[in-house]
C-alpha atoms as a PDB file:
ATOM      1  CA  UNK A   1     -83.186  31.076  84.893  1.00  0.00           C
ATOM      2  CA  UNK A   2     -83.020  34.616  83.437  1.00  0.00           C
ATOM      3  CA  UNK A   3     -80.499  36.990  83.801  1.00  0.00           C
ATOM      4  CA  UNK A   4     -82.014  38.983  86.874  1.00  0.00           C
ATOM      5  CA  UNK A   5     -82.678  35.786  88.836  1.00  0.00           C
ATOM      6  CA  UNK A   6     -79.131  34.558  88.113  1.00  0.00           C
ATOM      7  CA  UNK A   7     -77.773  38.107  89.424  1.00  0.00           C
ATOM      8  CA  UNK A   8     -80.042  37.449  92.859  1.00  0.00           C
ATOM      9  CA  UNK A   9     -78.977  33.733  93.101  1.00  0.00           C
ATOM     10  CA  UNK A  10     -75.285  34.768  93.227  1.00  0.00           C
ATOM     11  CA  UNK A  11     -75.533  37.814  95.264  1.00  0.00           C
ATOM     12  CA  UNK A  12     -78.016  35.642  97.996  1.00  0.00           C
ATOM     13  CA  UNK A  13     -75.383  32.211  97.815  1.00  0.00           C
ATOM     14  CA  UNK A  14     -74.243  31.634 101.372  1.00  0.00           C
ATOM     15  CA  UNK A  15     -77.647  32.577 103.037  1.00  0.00           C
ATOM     16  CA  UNK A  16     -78.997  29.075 103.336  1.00  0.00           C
ATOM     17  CA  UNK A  17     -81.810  30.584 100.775  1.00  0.00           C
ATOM     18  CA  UNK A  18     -83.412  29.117  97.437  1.00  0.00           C
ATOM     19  CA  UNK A  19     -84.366  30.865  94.603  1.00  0.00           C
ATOM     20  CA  UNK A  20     -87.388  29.824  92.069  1.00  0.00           C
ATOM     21  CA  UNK A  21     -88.109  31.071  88.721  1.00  0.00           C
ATOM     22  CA  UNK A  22     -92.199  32.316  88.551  1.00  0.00           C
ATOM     23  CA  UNK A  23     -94.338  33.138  85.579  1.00  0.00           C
ATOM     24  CA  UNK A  24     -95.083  36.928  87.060  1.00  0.00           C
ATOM     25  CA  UNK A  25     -98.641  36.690  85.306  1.00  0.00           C
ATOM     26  CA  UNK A  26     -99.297  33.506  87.346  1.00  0.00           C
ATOM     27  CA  UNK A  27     -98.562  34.802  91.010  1.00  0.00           C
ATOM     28  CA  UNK A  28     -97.703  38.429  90.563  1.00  0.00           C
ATOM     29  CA  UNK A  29     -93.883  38.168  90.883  1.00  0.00           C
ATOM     30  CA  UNK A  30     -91.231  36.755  89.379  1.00  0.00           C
ATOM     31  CA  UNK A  31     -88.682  35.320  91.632  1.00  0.00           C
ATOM     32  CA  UNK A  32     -89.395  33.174  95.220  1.00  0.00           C
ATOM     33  CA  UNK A  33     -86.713  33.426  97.750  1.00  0.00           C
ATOM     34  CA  UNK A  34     -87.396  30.358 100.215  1.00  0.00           C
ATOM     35  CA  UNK A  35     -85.360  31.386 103.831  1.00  0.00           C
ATOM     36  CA  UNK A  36     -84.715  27.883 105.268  1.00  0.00           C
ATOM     37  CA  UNK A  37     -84.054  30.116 108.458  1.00  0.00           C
ATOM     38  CA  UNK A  38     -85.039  33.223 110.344  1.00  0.00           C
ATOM     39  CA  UNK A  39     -81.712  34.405 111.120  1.00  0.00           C
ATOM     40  CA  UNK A  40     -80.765  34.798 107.797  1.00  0.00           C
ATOM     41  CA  UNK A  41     -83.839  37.649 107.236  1.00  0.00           C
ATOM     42  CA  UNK A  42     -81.983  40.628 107.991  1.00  0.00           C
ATOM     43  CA  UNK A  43     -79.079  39.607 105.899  1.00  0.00           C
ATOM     44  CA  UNK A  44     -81.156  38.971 102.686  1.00  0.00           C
ATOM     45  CA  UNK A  45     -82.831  42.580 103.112  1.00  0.00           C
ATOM     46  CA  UNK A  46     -79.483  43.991 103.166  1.00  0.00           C
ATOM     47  CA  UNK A  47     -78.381  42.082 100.120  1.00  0.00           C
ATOM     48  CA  UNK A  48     -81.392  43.279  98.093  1.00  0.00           C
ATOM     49  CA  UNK A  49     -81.147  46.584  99.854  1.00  0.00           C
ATOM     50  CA  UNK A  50     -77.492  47.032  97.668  1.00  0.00           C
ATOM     51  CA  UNK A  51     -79.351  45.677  94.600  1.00  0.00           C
ATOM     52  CA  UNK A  52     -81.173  48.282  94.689  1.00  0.00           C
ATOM     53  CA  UNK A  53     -84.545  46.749  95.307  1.00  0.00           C
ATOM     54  CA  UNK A  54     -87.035  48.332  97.212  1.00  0.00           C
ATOM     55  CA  UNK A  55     -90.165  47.061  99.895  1.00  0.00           C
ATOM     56  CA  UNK A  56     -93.614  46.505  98.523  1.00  0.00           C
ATOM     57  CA  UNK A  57     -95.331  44.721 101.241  1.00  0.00           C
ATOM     58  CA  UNK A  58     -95.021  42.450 104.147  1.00  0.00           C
ATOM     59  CA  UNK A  59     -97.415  40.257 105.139  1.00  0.00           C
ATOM     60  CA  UNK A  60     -98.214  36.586 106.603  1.00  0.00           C
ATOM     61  CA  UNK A  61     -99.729  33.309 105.607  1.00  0.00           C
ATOM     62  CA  UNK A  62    -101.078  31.435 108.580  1.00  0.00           C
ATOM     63  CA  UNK A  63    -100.225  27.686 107.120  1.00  0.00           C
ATOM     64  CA  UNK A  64     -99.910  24.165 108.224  1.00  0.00           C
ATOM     65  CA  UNK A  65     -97.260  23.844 110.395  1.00  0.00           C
ATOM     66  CA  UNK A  66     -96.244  27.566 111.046  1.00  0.00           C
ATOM     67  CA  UNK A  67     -96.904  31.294 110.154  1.00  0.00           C
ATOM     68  CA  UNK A  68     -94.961  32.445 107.252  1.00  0.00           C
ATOM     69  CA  UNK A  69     -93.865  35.538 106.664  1.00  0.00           C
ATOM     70  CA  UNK A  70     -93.918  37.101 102.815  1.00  0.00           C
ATOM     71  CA  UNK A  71     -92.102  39.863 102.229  1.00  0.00           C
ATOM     72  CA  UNK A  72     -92.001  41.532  98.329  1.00  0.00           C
ATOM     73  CA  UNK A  73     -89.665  43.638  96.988  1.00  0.00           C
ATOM     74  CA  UNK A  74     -89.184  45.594  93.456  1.00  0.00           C
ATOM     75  CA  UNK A  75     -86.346  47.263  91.465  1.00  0.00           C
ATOM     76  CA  UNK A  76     -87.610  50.363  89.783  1.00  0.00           C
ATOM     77  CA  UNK A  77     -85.109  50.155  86.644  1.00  0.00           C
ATOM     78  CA  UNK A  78     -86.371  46.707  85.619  1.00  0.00           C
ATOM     79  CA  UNK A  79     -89.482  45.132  85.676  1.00  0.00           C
ATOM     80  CA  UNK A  80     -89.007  42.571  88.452  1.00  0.00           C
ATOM     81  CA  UNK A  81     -90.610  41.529  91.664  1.00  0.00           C
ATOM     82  CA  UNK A  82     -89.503  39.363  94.069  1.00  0.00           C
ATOM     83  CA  UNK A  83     -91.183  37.478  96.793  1.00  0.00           C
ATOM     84  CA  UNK A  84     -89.439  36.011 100.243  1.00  0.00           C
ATOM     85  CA  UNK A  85     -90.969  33.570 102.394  1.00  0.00           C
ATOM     86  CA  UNK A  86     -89.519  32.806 105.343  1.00  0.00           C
ATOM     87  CA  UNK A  87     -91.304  30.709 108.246  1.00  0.00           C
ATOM     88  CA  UNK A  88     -91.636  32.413 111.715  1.00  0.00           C
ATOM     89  CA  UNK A  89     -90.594  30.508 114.880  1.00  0.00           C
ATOM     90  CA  UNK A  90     -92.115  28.495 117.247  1.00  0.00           C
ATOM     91  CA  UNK A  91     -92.861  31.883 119.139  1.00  0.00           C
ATOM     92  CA  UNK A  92     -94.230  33.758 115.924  1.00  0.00           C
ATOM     93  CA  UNK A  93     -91.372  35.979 116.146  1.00  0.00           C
ATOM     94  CA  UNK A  94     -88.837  37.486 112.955  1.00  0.00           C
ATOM     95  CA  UNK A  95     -86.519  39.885 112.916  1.00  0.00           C
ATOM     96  CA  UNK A  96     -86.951  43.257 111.782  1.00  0.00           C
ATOM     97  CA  UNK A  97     -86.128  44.505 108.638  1.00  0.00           C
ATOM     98  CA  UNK A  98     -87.131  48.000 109.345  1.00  0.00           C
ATOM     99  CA  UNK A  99     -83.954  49.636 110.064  1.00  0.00           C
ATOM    100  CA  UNK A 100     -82.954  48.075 106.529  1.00  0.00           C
ATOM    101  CA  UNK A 101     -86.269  49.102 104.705  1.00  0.00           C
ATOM    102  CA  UNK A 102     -88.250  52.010 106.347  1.00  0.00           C
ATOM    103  CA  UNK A 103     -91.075  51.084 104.774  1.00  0.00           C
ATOM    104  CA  UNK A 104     -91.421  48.228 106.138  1.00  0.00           C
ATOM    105  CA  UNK A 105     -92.471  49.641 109.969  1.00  0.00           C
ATOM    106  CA  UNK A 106     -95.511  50.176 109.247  1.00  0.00           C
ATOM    107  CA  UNK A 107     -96.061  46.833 107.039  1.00  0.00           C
ATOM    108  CA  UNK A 108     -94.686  45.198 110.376  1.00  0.00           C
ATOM    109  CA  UNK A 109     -96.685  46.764 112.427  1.00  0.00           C
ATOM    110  CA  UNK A 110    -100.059  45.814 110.319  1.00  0.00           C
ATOM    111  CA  UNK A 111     -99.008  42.148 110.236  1.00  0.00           C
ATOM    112  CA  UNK A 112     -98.339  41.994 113.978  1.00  0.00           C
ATOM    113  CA  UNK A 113    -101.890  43.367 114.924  1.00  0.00           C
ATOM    114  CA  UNK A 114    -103.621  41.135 112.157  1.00  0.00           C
ATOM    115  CA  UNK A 115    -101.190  37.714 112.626  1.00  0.00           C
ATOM    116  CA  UNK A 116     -99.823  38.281 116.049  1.00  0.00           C
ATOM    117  CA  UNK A 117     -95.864  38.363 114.689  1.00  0.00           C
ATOM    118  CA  UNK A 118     -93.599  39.882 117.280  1.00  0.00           C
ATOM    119  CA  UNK A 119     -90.632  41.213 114.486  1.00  0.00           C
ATOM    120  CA  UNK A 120     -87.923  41.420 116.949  1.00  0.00           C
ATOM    121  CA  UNK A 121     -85.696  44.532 117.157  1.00  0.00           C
ATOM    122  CA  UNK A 122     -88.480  46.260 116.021  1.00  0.00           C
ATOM    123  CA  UNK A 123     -88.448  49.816 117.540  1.00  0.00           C
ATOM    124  CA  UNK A 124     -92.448  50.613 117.976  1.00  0.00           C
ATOM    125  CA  UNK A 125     -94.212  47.367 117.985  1.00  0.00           C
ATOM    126  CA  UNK A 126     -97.154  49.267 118.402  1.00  0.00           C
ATOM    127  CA  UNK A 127    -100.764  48.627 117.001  1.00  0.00           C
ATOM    128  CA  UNK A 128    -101.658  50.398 114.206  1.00  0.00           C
ATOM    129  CA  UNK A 129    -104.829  49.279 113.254  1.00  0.00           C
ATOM    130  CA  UNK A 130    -106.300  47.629 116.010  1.00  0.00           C
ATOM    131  CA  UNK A 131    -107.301  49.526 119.200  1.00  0.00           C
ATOM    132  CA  UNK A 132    -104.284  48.470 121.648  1.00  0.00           C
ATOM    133  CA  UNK A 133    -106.911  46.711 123.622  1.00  0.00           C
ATOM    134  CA  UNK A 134    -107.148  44.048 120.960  1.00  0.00           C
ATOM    135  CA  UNK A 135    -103.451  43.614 120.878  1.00  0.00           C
ATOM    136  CA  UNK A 136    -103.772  39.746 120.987  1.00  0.00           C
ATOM    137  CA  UNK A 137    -106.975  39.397 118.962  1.00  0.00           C
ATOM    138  CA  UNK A 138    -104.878  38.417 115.648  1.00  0.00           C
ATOM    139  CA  UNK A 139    -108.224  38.186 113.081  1.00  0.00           C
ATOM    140  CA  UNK A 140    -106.559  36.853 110.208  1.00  0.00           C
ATOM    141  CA  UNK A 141    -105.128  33.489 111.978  1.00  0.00           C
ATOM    142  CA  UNK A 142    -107.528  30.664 111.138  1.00  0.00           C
ATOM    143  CA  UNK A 143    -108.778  28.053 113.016  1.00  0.00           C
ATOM    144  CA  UNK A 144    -106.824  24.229 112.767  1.00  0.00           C
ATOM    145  CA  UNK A 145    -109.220  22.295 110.863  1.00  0.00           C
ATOM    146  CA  UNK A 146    -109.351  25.404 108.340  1.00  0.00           C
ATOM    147  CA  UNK A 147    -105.518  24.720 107.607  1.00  0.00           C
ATOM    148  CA  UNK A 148    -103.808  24.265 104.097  1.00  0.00           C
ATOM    149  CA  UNK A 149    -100.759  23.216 103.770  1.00  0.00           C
ATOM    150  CA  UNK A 150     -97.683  25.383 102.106  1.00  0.00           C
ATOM    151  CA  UNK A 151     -98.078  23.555  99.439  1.00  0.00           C
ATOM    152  CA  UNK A 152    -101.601  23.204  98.657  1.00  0.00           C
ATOM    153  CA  UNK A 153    -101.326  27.192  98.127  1.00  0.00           C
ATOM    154  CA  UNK A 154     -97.943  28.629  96.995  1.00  0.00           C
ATOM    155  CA  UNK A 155     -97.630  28.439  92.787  1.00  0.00           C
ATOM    156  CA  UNK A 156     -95.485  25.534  91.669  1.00  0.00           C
ATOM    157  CA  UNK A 157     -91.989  26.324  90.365  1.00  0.00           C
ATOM    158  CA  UNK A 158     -91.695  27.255  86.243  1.00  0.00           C
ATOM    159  CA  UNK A 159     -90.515  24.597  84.323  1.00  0.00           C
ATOM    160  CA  UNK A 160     -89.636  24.729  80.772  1.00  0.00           C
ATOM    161  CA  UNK A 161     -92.360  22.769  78.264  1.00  0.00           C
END
């Protein structure tokens, strides 16, 4: 694991999180942060809020068996992006992370009118794409036959040849 990964491993140890090493020019970033929890979302965005990282996107990934929401973060004095997943519960809900990242209020915002996540604590939960009489429309889930499962789309983990 590189230097940079090694850095977020320690400063993330505790948070019930794992950390895999990606080729960037396979998937676009170079780190995965796997949350094996929900409650440990806000925590991890303050962590790489004091490394200095800052938000790229959120988004979700409607998946067999939940919605899973991907959040990526960059560092603009090194060249490295990070992406966390972290599964949303059985009511599609996270927490916010907008009172951490600022930018992320309006990335919550999107993903709630296109996926239907309610990000808790969130202070304006209000559509900002869709007209607010399509509040519970939610266009990008798919259908349950048209399905894949976590692993059938997220890039395997680097391993050295």
């Amino acid at each position: 694991m590189n230097e940079i990964n090694q850095e977020l491993a320690r400063a993330l140890s505790g948070l019930d999180a794992s950390i895999k090493e990606q080729a960037y020019s396979d998937c676009g970033y170079h780190a995965e942060v796997r949350l094996a929890r929900p409650e440990t979302l806000r925590e991890t965005a303050r962590v790489l809020y004091r490394l200095e990282y800052f938000i790229g996107f959120v988004t979700a990934c409607h998946t067999e068996p939940c919605i899973q929401g991907l959040y990526q973060f960059a560092r603009y004095d090194v060249n490295h992006r990070i992406m966390v997943r972290c599964d949303a519960d059985e009511n599609k809900a996270l927490p916010t992370i907008s009172d951490i990242f600022q930018g992320a209020d309006w990335h919550e915002r999107e993903t709630r009118d296109f996926f239907g996540i309610t990000f808790e604590g969130h202070p304006n939960l209000e559509p900002l794409l869709l007209d607010p009489s399509d509040r519970d429309l939610t266009p990008l889930l798919k259908s349950e036959k048209k399905l894949k499962s976590i692993d059938d789309i997220f890039v395997p983990e680097v391993t050295d040849e």
